[in-house]
Protein backbone atom coordinates (compact mmCIF):
# COMPACT_ATOMS: atom_id res chain seq x y z
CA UNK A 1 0.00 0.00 0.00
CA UNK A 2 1.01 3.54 -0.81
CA UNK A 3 -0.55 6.61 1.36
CA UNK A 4 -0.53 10.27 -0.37
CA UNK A 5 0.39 11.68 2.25
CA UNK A 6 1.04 15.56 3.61
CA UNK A 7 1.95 15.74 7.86
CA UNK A 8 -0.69 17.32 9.56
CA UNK A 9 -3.16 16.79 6.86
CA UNK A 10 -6.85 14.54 6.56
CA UNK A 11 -3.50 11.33 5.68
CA UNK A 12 -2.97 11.52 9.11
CA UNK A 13 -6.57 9.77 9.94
CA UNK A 14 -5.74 6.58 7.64
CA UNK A 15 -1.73 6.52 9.05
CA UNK A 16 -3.29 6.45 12.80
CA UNK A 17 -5.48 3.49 11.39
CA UNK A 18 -3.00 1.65 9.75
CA UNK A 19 -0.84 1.48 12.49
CA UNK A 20 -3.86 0.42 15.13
CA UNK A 21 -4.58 -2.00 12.24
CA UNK A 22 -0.78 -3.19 11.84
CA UNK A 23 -0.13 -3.04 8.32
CA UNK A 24 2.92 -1.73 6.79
CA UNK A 25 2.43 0.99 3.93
CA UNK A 26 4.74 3.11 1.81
CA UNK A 27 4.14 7.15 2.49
CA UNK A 28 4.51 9.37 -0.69
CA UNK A 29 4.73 13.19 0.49
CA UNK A 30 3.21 16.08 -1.39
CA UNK A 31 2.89 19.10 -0.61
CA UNK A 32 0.18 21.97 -0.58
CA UNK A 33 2.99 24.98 -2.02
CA UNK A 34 4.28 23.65 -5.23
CA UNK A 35 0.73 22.84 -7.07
CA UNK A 36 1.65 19.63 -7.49
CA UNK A 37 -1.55 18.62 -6.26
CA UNK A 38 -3.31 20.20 -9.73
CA UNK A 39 -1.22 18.44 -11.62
CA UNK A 40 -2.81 15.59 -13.87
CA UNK A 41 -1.11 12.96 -12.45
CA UNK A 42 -1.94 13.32 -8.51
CA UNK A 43 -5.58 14.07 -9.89
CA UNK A 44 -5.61 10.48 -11.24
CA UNK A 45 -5.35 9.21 -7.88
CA UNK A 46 -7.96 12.02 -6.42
CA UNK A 47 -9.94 13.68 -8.34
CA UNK A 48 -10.10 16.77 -6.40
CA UNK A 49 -6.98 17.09 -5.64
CA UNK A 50 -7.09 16.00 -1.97
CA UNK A 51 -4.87 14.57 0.28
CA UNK A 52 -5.35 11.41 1.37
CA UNK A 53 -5.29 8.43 -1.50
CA UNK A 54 -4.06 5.14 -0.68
CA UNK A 55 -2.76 2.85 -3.58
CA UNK A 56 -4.31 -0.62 -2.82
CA UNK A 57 -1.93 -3.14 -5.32
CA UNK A 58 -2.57 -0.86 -7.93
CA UNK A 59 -6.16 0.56 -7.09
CA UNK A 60 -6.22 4.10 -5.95
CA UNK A 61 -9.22 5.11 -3.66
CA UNK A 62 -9.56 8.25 -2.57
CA UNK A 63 -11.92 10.59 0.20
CA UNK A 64 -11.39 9.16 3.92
CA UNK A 65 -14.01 8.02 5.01
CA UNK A 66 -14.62 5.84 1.77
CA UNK A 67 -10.52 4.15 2.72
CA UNK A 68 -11.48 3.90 6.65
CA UNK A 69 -14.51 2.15 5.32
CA UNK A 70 -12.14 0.08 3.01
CA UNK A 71 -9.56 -0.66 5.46
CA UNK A 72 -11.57 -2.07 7.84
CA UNK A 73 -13.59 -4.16 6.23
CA UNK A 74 -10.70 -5.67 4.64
CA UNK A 75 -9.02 -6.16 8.33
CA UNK A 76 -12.62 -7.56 9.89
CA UNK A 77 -11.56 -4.85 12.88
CA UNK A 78 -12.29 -1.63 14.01
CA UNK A 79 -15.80 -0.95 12.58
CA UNK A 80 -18.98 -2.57 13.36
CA UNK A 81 -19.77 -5.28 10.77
CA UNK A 82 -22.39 -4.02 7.90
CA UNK A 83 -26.02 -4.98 8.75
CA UNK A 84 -24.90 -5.09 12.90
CA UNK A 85 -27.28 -2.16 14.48
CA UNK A 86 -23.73 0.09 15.54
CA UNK A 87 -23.05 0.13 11.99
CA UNK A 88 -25.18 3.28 11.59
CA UNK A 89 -23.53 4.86 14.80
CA UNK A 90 -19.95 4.22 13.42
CA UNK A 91 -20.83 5.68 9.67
CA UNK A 92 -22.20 8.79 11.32
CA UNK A 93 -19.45 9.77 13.57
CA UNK A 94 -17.28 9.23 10.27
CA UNK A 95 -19.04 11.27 8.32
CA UNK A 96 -19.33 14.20 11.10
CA UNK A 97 -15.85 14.23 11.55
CA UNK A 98 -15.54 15.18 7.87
CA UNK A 99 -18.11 17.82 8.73
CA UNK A 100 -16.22 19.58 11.40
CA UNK A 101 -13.06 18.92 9.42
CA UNK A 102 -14.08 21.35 6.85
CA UNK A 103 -15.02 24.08 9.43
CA UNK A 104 -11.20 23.45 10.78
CA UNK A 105 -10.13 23.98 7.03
CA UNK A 106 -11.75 27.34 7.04
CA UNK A 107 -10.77 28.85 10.34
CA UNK A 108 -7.09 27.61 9.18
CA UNK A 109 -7.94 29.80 5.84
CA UNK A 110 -9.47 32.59 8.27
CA UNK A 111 -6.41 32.37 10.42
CA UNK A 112 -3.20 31.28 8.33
CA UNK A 113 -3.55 31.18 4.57
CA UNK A 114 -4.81 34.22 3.28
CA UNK A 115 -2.90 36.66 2.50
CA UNK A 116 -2.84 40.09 3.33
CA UNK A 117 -4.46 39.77 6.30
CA UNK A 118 -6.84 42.07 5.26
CA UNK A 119 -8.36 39.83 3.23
CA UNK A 120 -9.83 37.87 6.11
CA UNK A 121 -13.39 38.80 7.56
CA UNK A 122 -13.83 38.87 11.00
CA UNK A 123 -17.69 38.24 10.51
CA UNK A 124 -16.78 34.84 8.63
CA UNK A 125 -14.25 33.96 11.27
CA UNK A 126 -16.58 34.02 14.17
CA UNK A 127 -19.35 32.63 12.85
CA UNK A 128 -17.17 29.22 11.55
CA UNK A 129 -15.43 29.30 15.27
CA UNK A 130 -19.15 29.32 16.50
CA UNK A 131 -19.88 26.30 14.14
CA UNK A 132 -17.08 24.55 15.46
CA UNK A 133 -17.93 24.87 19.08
CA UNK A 134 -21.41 23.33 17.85
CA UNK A 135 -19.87 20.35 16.40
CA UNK A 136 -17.59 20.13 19.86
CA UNK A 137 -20.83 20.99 21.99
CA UNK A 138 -22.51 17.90 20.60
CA UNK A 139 -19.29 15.84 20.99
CA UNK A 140 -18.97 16.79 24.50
CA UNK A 141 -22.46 15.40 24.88
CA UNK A 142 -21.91 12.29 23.32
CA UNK A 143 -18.48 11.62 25.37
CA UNK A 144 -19.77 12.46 28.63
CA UNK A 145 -19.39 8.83 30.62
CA UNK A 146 -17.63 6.88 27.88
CA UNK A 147 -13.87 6.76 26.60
CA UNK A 148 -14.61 6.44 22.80
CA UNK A 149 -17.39 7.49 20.22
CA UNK A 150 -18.83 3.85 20.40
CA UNK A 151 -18.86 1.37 23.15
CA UNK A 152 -14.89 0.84 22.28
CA UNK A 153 -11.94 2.07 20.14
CA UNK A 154 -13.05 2.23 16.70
CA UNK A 155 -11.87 3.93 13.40
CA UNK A 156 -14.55 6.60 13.76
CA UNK A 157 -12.15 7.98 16.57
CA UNK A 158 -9.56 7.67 13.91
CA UNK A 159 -11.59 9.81 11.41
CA UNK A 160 -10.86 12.90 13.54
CA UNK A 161 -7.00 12.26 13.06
CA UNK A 162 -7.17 15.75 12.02
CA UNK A 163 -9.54 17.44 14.21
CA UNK A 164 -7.79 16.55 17.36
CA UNK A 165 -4.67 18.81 16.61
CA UNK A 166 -6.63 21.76 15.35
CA UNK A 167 -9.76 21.83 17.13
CA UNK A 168 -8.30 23.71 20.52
CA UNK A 169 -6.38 26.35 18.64
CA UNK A 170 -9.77 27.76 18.18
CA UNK A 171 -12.26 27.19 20.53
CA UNK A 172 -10.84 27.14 24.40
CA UNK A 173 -10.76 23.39 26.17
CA UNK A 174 -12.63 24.97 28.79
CA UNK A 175 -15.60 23.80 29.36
CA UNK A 176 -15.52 20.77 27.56
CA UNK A 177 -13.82 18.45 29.79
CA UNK A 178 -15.16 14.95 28.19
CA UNK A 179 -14.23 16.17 24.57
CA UNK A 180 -10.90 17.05 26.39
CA UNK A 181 -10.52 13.66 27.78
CA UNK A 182 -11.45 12.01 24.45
CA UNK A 183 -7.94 13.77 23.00
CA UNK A 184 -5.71 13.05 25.87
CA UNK A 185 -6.39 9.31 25.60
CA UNK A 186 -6.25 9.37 21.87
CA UNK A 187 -3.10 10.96 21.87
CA UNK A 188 -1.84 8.77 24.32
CA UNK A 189 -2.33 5.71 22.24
CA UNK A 190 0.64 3.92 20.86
CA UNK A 191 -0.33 3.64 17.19
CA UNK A 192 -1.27 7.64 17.26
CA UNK A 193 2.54 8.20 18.09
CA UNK A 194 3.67 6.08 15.64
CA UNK A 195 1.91 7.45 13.30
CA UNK A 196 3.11 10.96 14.20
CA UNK A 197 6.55 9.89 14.15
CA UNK A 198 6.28 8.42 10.98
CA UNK A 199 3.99 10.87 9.28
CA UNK A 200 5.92 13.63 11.28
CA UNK A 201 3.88 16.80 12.65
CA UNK A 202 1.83 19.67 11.40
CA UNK A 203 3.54 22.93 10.55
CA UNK A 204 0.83 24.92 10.15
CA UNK A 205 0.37 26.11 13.21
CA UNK A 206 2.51 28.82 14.69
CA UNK A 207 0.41 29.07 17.86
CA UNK A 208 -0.82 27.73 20.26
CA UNK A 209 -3.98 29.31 20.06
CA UNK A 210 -6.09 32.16 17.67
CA UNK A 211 -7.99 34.90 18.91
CA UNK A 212 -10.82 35.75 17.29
CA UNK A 213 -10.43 39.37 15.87
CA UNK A 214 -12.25 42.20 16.41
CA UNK A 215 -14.54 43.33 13.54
């Protein structure tokens, strides 16, 4: 297997399954300066242009939740079975952690990318932090009196590979100590530091945390 791969991107969430999963794959790195991700041939592989794709002998599959969904049916681990009543639970919280991903996208556009600065709006900022702290509202919920996002470990908590470094550089842990929790014990797992270490750290961020400007 070959991951498309960029540290601190969406990759991150199938590299943190893999390794729970134990299977050895091959990382090619790309990154998000050089337009290489236009060009024809990583758009074979992804037809948006995204990061990740995973090269399965030959057989490029692309959007995360469609390889999480891949991966573990292939490994019989990690997801509840198809037609087993979880199964809905487990495709949801996938599917929502793609849906707070792309707020974290944005508020890294509101925060980071664009340039001049005065090109970002305040108004748009705030009201994408406030959707974010909706999507952690109703994960704080959920968590409250259990360790993971089903009755165990599952690759759903894998699917927010890359919400769990982003989402408290914009909305304060206070307050949501279960959600809190949640990313303490996913960080402390072994295959989530292997995965780091191998898929090395985001370089995005140059804070620890973003204000919210006024406007």
């Amino acid at each position: 297997m070959i991951l498309h791969h960029i540290p601190g991107s969406r990759s991150f969430r199938v590299l943190w399954l893999l390794e729970e999963l134990g299977q050895e794959v091959e990382l090619q790195s790309w990154s998000v300066t050089d337009r290489a991700l236009r060009s024809p041939e990583f758009r074979a592989l992804s037809p948006a242009g995204r990061i990740p794709a995973l090269d399965i002998d030959g057989t490029a599959i692309f959007e995360s939740g469609a390889i999480v969904q891949v991966l573990t049916e292939r490994a019989g681990r990690l997801a509840p079975a198809p037609g087993t009543p979880e199964r809905g639970a487990f495709l949801g919280w996938v599917s929502f952690a793609e849906t707070q991903a792309n707020i974290l996208q944005n508020l890294n556009f509101h925060h980071i990318f664009l340039r001049p600065p005065e090109a970002r709006s305040a108004v748009m900022t705030k009201l994408d932090t406030k959707r974010l702290e909706v999507t952690m509202r109703a994960m704080e919920v959920h968590l409250t009196g259990r360790d993971w996002l089903l009755d165990e470990f599952s690759a759903a908590d894998c699917m927010f590979g890359f919400n769990i470094e982003a989402m408290f550089r914009f909305v304060r842990p206070e307050g949501f100590p279960a959600l809190a929790a949640w990313v303490a014990r996913a960080k402390a797992r072994p295959a989530y530091r292997r995965a780091l270490e191998k898929g090395g750290a985001t370089t995005i961020y140059t804070q620890d945390f973003y204000e919210l400007a006024d406007g």
